[in-house]
PDB file of N, CA and C in Angstrom:
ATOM      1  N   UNK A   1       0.843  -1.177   0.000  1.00  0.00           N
ATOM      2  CA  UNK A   1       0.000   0.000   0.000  1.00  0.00           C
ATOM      3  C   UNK A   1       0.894   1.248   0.000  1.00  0.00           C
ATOM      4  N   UNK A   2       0.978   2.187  -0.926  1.00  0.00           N
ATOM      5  CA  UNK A   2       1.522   3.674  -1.059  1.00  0.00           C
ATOM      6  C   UNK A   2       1.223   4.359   0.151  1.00  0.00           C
ATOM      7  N   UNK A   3       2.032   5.023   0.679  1.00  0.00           N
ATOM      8  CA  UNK A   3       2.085   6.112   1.679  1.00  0.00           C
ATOM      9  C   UNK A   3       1.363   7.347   0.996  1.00  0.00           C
ATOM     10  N   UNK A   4       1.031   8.055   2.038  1.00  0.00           N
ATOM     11  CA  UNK A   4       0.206   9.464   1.247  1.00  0.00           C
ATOM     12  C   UNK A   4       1.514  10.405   1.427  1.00  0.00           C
ATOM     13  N   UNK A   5       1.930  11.240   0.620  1.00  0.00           N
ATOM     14  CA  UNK A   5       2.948  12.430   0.605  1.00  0.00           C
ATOM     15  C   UNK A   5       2.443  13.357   2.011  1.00  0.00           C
ATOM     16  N   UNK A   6       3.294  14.030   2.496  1.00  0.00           N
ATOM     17  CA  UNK A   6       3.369  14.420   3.757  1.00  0.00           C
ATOM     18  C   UNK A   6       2.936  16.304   2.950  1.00  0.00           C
ATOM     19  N   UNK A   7       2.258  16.953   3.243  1.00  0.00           N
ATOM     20  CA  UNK A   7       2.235  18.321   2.993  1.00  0.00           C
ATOM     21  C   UNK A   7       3.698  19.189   2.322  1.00  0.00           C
ATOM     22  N   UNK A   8       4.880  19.010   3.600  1.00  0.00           N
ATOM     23  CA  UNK A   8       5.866  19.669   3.569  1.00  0.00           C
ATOM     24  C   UNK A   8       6.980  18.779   1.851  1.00  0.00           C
ATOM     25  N   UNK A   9       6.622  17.354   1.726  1.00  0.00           N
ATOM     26  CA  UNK A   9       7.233  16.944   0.595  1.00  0.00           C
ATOM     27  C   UNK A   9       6.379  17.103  -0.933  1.00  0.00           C
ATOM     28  N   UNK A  10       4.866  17.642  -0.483  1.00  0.00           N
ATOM     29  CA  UNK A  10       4.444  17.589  -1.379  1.00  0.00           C
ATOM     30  C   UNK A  10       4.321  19.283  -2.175  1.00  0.00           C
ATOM     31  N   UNK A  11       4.744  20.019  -0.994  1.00  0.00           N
ATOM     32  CA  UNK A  11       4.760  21.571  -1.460  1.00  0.00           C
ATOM     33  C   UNK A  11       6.183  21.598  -2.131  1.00  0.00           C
ATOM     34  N   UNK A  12       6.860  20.798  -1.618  1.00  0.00           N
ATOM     35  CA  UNK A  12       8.160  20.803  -2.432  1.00  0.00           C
ATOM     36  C   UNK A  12       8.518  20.419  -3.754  1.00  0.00           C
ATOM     37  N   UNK A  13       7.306  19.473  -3.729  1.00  0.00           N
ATOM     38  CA  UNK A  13       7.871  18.691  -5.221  1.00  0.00           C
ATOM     39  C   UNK A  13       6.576  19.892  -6.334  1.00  0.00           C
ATOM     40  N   UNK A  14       5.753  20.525  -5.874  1.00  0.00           N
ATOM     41  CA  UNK A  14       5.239  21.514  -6.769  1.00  0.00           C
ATOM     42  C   UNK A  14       6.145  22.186  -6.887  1.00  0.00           C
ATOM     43  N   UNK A  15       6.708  23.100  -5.956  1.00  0.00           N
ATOM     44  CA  UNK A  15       7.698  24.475  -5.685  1.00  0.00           C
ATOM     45  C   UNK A  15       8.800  23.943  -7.422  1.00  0.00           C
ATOM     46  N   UNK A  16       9.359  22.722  -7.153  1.00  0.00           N
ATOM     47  CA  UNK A  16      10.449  22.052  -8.155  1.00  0.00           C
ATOM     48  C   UNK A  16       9.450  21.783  -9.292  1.00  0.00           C
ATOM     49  N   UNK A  17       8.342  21.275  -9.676  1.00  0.00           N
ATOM     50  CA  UNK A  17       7.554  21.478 -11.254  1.00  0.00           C
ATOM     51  C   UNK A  17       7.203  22.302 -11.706  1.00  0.00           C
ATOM     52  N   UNK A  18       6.867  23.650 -10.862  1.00  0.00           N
ATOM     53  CA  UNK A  18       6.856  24.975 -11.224  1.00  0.00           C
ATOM     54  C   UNK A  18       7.918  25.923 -11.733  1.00  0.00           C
ATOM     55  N   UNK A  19       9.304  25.322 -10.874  1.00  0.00           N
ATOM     56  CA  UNK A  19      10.603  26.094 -11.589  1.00  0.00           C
ATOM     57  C   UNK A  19      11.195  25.212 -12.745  1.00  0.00           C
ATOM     58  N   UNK A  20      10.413  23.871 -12.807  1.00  0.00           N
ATOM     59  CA  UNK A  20      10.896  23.237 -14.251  1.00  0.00           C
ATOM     60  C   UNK A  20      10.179  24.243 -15.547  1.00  0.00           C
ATOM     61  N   UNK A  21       8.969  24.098 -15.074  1.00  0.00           N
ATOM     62  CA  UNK A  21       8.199  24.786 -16.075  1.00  0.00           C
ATOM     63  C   UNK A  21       7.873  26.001 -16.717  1.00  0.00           C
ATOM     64  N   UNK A  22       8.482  26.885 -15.726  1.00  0.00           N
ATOM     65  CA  UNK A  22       8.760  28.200 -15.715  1.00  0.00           C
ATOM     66  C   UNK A  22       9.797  28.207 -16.750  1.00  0.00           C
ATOM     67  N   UNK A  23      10.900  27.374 -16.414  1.00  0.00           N
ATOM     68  CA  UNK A  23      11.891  27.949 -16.898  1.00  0.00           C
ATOM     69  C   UNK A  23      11.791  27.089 -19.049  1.00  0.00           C
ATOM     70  N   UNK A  24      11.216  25.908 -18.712  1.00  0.00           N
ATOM     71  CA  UNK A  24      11.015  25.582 -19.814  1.00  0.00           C
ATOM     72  C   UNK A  24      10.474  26.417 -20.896  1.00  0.00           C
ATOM     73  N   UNK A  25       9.211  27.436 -20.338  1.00  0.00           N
ATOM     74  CA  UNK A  25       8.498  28.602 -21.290  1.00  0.00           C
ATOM     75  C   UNK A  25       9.745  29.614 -21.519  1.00  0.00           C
ATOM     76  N   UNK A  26      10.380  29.893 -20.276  1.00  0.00           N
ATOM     77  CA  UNK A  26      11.149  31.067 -20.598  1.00  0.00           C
ATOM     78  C   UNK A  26      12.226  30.563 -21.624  1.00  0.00           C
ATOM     79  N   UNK A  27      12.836  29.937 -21.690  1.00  0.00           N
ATOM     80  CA  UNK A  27      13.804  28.954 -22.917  1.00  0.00           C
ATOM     81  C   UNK A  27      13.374  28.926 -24.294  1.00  0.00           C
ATOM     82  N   UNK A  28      11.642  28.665 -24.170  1.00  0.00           N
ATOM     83  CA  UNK A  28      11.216  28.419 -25.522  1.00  0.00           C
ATOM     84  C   UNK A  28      10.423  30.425 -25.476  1.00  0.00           C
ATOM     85  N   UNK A  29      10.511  30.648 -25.099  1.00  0.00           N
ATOM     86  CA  UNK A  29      10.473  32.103 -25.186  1.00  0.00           C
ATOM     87  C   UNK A  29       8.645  32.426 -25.268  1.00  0.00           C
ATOM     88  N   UNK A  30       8.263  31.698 -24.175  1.00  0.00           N
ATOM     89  CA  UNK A  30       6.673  31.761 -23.890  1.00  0.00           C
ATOM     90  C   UNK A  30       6.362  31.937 -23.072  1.00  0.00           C
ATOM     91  N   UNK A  31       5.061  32.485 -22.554  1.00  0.00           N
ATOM     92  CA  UNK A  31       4.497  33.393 -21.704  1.00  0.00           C
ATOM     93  C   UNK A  31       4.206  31.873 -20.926  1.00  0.00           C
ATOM     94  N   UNK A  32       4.049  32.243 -19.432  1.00  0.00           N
ATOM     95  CA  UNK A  32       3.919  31.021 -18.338  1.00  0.00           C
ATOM     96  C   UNK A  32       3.042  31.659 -17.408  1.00  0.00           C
ATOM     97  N   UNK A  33       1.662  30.577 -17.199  1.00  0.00           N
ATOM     98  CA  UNK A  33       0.677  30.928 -16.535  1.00  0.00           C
ATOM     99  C   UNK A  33       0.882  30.276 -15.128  1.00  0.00           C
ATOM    100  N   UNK A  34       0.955  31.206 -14.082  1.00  0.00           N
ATOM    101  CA  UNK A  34       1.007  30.795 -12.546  1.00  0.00           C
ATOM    102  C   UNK A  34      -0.109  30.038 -12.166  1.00  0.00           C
ATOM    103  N   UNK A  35      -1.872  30.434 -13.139  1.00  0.00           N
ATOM    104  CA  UNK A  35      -2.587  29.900 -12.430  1.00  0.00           C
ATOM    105  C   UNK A  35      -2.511  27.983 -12.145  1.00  0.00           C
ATOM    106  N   UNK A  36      -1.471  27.520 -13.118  1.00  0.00           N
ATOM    107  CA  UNK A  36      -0.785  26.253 -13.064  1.00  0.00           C
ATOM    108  C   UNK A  36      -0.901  25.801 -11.810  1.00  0.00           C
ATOM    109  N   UNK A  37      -0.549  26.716 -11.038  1.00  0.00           N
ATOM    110  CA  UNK A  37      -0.132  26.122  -9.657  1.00  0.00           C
ATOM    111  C   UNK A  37      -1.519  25.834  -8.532  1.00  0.00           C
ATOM    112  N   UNK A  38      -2.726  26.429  -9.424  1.00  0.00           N
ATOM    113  CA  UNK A  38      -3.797  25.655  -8.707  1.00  0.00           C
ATOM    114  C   UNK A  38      -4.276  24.380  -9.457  1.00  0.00           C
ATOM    115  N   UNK A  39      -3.762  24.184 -10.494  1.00  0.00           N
ATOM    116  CA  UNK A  39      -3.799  22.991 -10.806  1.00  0.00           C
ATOM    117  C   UNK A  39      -3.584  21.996 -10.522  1.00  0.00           C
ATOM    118  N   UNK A  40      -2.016  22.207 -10.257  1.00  0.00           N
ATOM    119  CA  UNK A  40      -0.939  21.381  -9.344  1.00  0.00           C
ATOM    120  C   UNK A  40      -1.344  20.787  -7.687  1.00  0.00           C
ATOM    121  N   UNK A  41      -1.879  21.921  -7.226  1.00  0.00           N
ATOM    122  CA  UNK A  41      -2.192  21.674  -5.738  1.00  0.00           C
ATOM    123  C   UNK A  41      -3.252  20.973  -5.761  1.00  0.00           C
ATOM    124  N   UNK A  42      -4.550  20.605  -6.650  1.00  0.00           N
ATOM    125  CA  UNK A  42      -5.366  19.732  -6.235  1.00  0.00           C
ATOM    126  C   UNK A  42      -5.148  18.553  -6.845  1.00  0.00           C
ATOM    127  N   UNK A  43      -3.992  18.117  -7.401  1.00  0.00           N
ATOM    128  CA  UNK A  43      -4.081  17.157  -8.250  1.00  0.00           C
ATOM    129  C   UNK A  43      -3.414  16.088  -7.253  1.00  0.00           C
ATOM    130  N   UNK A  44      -4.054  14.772  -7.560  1.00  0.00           N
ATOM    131  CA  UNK A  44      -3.648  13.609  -6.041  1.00  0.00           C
ATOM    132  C   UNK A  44      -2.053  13.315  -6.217  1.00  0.00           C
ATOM    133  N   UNK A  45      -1.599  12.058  -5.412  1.00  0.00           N
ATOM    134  CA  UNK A  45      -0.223  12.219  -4.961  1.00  0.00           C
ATOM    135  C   UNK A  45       0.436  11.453  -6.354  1.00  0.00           C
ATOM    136  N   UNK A  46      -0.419  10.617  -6.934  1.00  0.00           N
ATOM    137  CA  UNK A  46       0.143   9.769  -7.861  1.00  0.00           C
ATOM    138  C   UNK A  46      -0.128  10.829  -9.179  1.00  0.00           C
ATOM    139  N   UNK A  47      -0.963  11.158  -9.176  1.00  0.00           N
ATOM    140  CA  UNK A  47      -1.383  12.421 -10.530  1.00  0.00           C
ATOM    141  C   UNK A  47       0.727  13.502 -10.551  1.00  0.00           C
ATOM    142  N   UNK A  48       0.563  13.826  -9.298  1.00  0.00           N
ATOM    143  CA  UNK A  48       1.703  14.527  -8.944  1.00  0.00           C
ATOM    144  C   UNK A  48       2.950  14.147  -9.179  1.00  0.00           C
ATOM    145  N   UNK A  49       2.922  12.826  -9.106  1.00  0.00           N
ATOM    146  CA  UNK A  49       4.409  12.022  -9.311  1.00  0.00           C
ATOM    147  C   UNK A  49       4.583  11.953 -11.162  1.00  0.00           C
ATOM    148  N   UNK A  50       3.255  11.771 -11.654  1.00  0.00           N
ATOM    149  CA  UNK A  50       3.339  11.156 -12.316  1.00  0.00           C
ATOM    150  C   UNK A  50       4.189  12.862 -14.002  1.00  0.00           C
ATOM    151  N   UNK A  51       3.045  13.584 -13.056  1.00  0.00           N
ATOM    152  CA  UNK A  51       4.069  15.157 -13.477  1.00  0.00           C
ATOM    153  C   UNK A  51       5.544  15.684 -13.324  1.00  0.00           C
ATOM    154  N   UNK A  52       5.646  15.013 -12.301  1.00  0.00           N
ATOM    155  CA  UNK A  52       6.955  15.238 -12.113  1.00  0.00           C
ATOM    156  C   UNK A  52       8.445  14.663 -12.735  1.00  0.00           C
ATOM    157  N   UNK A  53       7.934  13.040 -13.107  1.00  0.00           N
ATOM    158  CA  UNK A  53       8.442  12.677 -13.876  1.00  0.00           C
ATOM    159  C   UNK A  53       8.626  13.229 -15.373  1.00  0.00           C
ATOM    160  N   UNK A  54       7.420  13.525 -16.159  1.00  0.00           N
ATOM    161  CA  UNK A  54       7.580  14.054 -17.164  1.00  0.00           C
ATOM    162  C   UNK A  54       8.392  15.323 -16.969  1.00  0.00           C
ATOM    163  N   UNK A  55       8.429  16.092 -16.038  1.00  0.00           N
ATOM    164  CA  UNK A  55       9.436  17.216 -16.197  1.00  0.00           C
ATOM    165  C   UNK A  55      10.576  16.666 -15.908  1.00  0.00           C
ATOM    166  N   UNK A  56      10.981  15.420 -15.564  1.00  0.00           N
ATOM    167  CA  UNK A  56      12.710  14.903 -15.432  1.00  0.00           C
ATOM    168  C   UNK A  56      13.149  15.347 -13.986  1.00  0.00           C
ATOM    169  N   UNK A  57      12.113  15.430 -13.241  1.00  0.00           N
ATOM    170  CA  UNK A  57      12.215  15.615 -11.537  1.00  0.00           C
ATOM    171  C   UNK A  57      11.855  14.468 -11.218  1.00  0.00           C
ATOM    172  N   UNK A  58      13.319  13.438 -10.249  1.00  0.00           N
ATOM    173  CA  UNK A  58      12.995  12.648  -9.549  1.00  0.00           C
ATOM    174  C   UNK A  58      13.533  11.201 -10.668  1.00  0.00           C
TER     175      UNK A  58
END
């Protein structure tokens, strides 16, 4: 059975998909929407992992 992410590891691993992604727009020279990050926060722990991987975090 999976453990549930603890608050403090799970604000972290947004804080780190947000500066992937940030910086990915700024590279490709595109405008980057913050409201992302309410996206991010309701999305469950495995939804979360599973983002994170695709940005090459983790």
């Amino acid at each position: 059975m999976a453990t549930k992410m603890s608050d403090k590891v799970k604000g972290s691993l947004i804080a780190q998909i947000m500066s992937e992604m940030k910086s990915a727009a700024i590279l490709q020279n595109k405008p980057f929407d913050e409201g992302v990050f309410f996206d991010l926060i309701f999305m469950s722990d495995k939804e979360l992992l599973k983002v994170s991987k695709l940005c090459g975090i983790k």
